[in-house]
Structure formats: C-alpha cells, structure tokens
Protein backbone atom coordinates (compact mmCIF):
# COMPACT_ATOMS: atom_id res chain seq x y z
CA UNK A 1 0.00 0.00 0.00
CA UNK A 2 0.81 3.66 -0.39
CA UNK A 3 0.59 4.58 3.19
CA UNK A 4 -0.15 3.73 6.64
CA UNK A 5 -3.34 3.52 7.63
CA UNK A 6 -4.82 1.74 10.88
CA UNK A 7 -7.27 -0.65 11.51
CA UNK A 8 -7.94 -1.66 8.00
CA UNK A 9 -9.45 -4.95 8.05
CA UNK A 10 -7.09 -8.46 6.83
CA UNK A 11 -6.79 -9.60 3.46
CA UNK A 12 -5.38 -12.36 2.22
CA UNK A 13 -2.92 -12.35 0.14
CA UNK A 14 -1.90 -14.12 -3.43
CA UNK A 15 -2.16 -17.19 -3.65
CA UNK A 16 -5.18 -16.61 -2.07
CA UNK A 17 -7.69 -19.59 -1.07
CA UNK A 18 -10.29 -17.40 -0.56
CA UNK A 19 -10.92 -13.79 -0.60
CA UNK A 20 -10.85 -14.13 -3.93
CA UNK A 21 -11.19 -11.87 -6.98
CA UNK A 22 -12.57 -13.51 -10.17
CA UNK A 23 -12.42 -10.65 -13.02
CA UNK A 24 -14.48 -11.10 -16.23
CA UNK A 25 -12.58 -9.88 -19.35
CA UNK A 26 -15.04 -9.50 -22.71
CA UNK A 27 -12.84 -8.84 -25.04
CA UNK A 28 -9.53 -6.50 -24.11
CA UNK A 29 -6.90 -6.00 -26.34
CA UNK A 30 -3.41 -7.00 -25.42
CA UNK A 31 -2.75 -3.58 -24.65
CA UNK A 32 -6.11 -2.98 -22.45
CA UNK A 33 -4.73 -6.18 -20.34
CA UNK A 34 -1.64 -5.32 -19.81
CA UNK A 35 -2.83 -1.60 -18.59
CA UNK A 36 -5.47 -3.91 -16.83
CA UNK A 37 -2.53 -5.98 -14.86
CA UNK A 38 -0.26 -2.99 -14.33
CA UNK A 39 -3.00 -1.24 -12.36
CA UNK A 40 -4.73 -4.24 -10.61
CA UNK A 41 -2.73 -6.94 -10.72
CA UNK A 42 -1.96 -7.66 -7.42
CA UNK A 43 -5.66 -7.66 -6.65
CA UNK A 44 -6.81 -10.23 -9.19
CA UNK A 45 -6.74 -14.10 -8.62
CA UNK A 46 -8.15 -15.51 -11.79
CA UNK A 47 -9.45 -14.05 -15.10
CA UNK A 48 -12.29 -15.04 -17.01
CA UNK A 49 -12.39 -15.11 -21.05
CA UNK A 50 -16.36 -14.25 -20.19
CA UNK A 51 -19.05 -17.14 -22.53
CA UNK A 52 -17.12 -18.30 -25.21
CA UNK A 53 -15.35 -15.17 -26.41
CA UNK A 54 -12.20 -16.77 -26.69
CA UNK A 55 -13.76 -18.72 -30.05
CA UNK A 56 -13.43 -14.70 -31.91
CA UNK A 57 -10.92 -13.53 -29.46
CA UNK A 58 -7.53 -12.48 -32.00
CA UNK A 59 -4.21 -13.74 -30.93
CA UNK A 60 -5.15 -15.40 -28.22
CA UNK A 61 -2.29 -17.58 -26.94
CA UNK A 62 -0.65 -13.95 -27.13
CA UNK A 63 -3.46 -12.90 -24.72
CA UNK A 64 -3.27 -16.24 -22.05
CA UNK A 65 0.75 -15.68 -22.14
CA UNK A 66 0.21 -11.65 -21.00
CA UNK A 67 -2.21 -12.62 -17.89
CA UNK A 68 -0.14 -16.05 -17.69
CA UNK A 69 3.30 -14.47 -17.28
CA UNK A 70 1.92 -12.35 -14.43
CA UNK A 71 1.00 -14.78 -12.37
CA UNK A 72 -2.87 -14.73 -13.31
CA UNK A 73 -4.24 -18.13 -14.52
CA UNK A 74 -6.90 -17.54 -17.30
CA UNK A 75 -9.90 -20.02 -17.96
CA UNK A 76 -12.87 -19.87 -20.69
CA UNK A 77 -16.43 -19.34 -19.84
CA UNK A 78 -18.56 -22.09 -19.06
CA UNK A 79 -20.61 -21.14 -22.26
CA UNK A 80 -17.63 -22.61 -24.36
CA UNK A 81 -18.12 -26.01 -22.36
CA UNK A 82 -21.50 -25.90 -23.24
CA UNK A 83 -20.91 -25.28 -26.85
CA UNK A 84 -18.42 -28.25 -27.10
CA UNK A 85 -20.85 -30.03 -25.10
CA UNK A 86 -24.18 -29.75 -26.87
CA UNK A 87 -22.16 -30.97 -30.32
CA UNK A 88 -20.77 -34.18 -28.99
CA UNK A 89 -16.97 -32.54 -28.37
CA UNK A 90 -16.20 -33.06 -24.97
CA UNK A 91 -12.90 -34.69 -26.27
CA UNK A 92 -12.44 -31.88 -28.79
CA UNK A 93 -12.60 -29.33 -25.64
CA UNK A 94 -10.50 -31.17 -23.63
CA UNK A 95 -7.34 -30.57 -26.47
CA UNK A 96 -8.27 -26.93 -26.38
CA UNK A 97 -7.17 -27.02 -22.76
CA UNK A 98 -4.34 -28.50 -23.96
CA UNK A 99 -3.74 -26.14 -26.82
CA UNK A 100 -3.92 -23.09 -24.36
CA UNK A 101 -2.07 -24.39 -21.88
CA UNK A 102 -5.10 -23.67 -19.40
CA UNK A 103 -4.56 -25.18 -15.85
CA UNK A 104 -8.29 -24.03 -15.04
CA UNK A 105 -11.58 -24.93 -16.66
CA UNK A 106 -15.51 -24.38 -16.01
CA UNK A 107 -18.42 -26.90 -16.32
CA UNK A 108 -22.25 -25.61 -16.26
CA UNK A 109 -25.25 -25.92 -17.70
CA UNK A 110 -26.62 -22.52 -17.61
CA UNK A 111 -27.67 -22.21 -21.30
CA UNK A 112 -28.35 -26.66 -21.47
CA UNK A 113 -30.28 -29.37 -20.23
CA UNK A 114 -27.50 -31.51 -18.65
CA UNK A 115 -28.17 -34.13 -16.36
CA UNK A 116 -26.44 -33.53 -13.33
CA UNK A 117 -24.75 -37.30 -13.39
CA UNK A 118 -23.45 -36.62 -16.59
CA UNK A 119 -22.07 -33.24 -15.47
CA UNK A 120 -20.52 -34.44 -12.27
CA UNK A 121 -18.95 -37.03 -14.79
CA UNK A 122 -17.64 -34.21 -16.75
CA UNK A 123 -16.51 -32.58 -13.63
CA UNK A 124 -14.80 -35.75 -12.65
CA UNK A 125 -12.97 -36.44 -15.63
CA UNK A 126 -11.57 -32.80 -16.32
CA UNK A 127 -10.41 -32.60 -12.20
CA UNK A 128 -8.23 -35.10 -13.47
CA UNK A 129 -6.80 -32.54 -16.13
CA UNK A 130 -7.32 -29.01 -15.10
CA UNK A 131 -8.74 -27.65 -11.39
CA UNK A 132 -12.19 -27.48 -11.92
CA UNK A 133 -14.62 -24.33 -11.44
CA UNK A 134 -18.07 -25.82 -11.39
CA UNK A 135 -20.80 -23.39 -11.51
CA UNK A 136 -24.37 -23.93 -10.23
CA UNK A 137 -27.90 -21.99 -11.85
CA UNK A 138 -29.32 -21.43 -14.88
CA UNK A 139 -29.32 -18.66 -17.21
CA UNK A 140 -32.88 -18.51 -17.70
CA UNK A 141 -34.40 -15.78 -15.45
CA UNK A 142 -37.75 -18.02 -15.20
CA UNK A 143 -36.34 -20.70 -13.75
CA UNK A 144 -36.20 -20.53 -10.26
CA UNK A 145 -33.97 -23.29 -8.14
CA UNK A 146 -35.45 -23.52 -4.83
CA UNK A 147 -32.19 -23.72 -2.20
CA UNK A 148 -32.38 -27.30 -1.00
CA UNK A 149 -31.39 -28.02 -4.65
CA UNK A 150 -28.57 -25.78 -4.77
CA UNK A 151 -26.73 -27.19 -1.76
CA UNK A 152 -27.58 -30.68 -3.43
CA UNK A 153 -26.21 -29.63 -6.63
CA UNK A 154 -23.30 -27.77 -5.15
CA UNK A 155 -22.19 -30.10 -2.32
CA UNK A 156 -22.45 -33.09 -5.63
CA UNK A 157 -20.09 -30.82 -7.69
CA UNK A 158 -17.40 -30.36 -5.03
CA UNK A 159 -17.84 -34.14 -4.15
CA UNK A 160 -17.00 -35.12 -7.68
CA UNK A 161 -13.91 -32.71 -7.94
CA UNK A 162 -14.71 -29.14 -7.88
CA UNK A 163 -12.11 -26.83 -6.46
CA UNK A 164 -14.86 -24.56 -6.15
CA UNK A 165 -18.06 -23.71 -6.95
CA UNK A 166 -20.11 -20.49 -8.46
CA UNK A 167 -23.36 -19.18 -7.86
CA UNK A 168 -24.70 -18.21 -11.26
CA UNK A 169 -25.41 -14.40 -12.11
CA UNK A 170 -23.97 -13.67 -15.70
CA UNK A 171 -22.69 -10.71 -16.00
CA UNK A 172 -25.50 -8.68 -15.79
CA UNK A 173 -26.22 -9.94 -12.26
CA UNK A 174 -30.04 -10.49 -12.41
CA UNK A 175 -30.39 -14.06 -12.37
CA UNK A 176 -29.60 -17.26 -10.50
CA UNK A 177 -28.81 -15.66 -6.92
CA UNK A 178 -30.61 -12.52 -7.82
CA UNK A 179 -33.91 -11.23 -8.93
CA UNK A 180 -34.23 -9.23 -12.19
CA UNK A 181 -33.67 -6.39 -10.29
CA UNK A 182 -30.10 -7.13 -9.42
CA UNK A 183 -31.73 -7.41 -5.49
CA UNK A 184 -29.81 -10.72 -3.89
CA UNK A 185 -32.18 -13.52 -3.06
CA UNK A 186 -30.77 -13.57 0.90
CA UNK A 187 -32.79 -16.38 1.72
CA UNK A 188 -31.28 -18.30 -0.77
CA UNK A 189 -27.67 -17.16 0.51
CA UNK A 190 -28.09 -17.79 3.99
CA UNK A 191 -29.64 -21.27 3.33
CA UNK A 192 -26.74 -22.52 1.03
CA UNK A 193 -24.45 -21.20 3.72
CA UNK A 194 -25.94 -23.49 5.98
CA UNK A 195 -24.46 -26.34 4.36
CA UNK A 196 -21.48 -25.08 1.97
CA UNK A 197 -18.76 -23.41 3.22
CA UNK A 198 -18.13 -20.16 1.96
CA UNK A 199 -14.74 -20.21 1.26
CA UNK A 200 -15.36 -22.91 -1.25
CA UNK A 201 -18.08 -20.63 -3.23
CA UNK A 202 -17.54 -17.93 -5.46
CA UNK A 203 -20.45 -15.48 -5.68
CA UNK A 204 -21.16 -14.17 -9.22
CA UNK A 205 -21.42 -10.27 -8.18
CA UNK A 206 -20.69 -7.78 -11.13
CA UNK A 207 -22.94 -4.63 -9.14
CA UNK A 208 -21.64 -2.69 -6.44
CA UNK A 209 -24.46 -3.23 -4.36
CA UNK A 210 -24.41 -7.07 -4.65
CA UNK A 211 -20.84 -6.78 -3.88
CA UNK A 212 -21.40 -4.51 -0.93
CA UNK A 213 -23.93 -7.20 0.70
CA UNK A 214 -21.43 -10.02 0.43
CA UNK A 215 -18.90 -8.28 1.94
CA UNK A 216 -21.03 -6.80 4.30
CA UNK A 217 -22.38 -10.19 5.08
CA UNK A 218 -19.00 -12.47 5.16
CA UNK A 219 -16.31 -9.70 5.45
CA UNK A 220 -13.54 -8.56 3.14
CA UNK A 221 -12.18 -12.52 2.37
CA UNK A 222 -15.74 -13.31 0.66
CA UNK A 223 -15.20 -14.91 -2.51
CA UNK A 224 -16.17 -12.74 -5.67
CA UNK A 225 -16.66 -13.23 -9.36
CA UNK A 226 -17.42 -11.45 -12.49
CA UNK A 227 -15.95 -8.15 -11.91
CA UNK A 228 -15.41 -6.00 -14.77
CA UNK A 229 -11.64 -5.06 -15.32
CA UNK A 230 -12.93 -1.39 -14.54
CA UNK A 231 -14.15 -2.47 -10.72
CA UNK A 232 -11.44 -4.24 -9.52
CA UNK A 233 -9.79 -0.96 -8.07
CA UNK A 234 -13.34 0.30 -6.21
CA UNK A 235 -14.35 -3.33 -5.54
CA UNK A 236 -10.72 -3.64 -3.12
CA UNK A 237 -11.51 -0.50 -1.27
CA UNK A 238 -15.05 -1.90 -0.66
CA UNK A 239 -13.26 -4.88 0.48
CA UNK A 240 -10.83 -2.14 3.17
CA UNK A 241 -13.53 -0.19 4.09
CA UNK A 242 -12.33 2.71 2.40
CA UNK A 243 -15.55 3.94 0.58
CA UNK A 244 -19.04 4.62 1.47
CA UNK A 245 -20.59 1.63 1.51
CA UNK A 246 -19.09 0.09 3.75
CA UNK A 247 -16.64 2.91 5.46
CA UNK A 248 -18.77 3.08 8.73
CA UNK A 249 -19.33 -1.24 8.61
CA UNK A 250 -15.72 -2.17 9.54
CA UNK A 251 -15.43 1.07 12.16
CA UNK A 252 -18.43 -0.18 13.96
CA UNK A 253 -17.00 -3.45 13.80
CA UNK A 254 -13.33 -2.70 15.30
CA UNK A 255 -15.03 -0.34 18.01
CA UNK A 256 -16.93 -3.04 19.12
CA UNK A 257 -13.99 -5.45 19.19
C-alpha cells in the first residue's frame, strides 16, 4: 500500500484460497490487459475469457501468455463447455485445454439441459486434467432453483472434484442468486451457507451493491466473481472499508472489538 493507515481490516494475500477476486474480461486487447494488470494486478486471482469469447478472441495464446506471465491463470467461460458439449466434443474441448495451456476450466449448464450425473462425470474427468470451477444456476431468469437443490447440486459438484463452486449471475447480475432487479435472493444465501462453506463458493457479483452485501455479510475474504476489469480498483476498497458503503461497517465493527 501507499501509506499507513490503521485498523484496515485483513486480506489475504496471493495465492489466495479465498478472498478471492474472479475478473471477467469480454474482449480486451493486449494492450487494455496489460494496462489492466499494471493497475490491478496484485488484486486479481483468476481471469475469465467471459461465454465463449475466446472462439473470436484475436491472438489469443498472445493474450493467455500476457495474464499467464503475471501470475494470473486464465480459464474460458462455461458457455464454451456448453458449446463443445451440446455438439458431442467433450474430447475436442478437452485438447483446447491442452492447446492453451489452461490449468483451469468451467463446467455448467446454464444455457443446457444436462443431467447432473453426466455433469458431475464431466466434472470428474476434467479434475483429473485441469482444477475445476463448477458453476451452479441457470441462465434462464424463469427458472427458479429452490435452495435445497442448490446445496444438493453444489455439495455433488465439489464431491466429484470441484475446487470450487459459483453461484450463477452472468454478467448482468439479475439471475440465478438474484432477482431481475439485481436485489440478492438472501434467503437463498443464507440457506446454502448453511451447508457449503463459503470459502469454497464464489459469488457471481458484477454490481456494487451485490458486492457490498457479500462483503457486508461475510467480510472482506468473501469470494467474488465477475468483476469488470474497470471495478477491480473500487471493488478492493469496498473490500478495506475505504468507501461509502461500507466505510462506517468495519469502524463499527473494530469499536466493538
């Protein structure tokens, strides 16, 4: 940091376990991602080639070797699984891995039927290749997953090999864990938390205010994903307690310590 400042509340630090930053890159240029890392590098644990943007993407491996040679592991969108998926090429997807040099890879079914067997198959047999991100919800803003099923679905994805799992929200954030309105379904939250551990979910959180609830909720180390390159700087001072939103949360928390 800059300067000196007391009373700032923990973070962990890189590599990180939890507490962790997932940012959601839709398309930067080389250029725009290495500005991107030379500004908020040190705050990002893993970068997402957001859907299956890395299919148009130009000189990629260029790309994967800018975030890879800073320490940031890139992985594509669980979209592209689907893609490969839905055509019969789960063995096609698995050389792209290999073509990319990816150590990190994401299975849903946001956008597809899947049965969840199958999936926890997939899961299974890519854990044996990659660390697995696994995420859990659909796409589809009418369909409504009541919790029980999410800690079924969730605790069955880490069970077959998930490093972690991630509550659904594309990148809009108004699905999956929230209403259309972006407002967080906190019943659902609480419940899941019941039964998963937090530091083994990563909550899909692209709005300030969703991300000021989670942290507000399970402190600065709460795990946190699709951020947009843009929000990584504002999202860590959330994080501090160093704006607003959540400036007089960690004071009232420290006096009362």
């Amino acid at each position: 940091m800059n300067y000196t400042l007391k009373n700032v509340p923990e973070r962990t630090v890189k590599p990180r376990q939890y507490g962790f930053t997932m940012a959601m890159d839709k398309g930067l240029s080389i250029r725009e991602a290495e500005d991107f890392i030379s500004i908020c590098g040190d705050y990002v644990d893993i970068v997402k080639f957001g859907w299956a943007t890395s299919y148009v993407t130009p000189n990629l491996k260029e790309k994967i070797k800018v975030y890879q040679d800073a320490g940031i592991p890139v992985y594509f969108g669980g979209t592209l699984f689907e893609a490969f998926i839905t055509r019969g090429q789960f063995d096609d997807y698995r050389k792209v891995l290999d073509k990319y040099d990816l150590q990190y890879a994401e299975v849903s079914d946001g956008s597809i039927e899947l049965d969840h067997d199958k999936k926890c198959d997939y899961i299974n047999k890519l854990s044996e290749q990659v660390t697995v991100l696994s995420e859990v919800g659909s796409k589809d803003e009418e369909k409504i997953i009541p919790p029980y099923q999410w800690i079924k679905l969730m605790q069955e994805e880490l069970d077959a090999g998930a490093w972690k799992v991630i509550g659904e929200a594309r990148e809009s954030g108004n699905v999956g864990l929230f209403r259309s309105t972006g407002e967080v379904r906190s019943g659902l939250v609480q419940e899941i938390l019941t039964k998963i551990p937090f530091e083994k979910i990563i909550w899909e959180a692209p709005q300030k205010a969703q991300q000021v609830w989670f942290i507000k909720l399970l402190g600065s180390n709460v795990n946190l994903g699709n951020i947009a390159p843009n929000e990584i700087i504002p999202l860590e001072t959330i994080r501090l307690g160093l704006r607003g939103d959540t400036f007089s949360h960690f004071l009232s928390l420290q006096n009362n310590l």
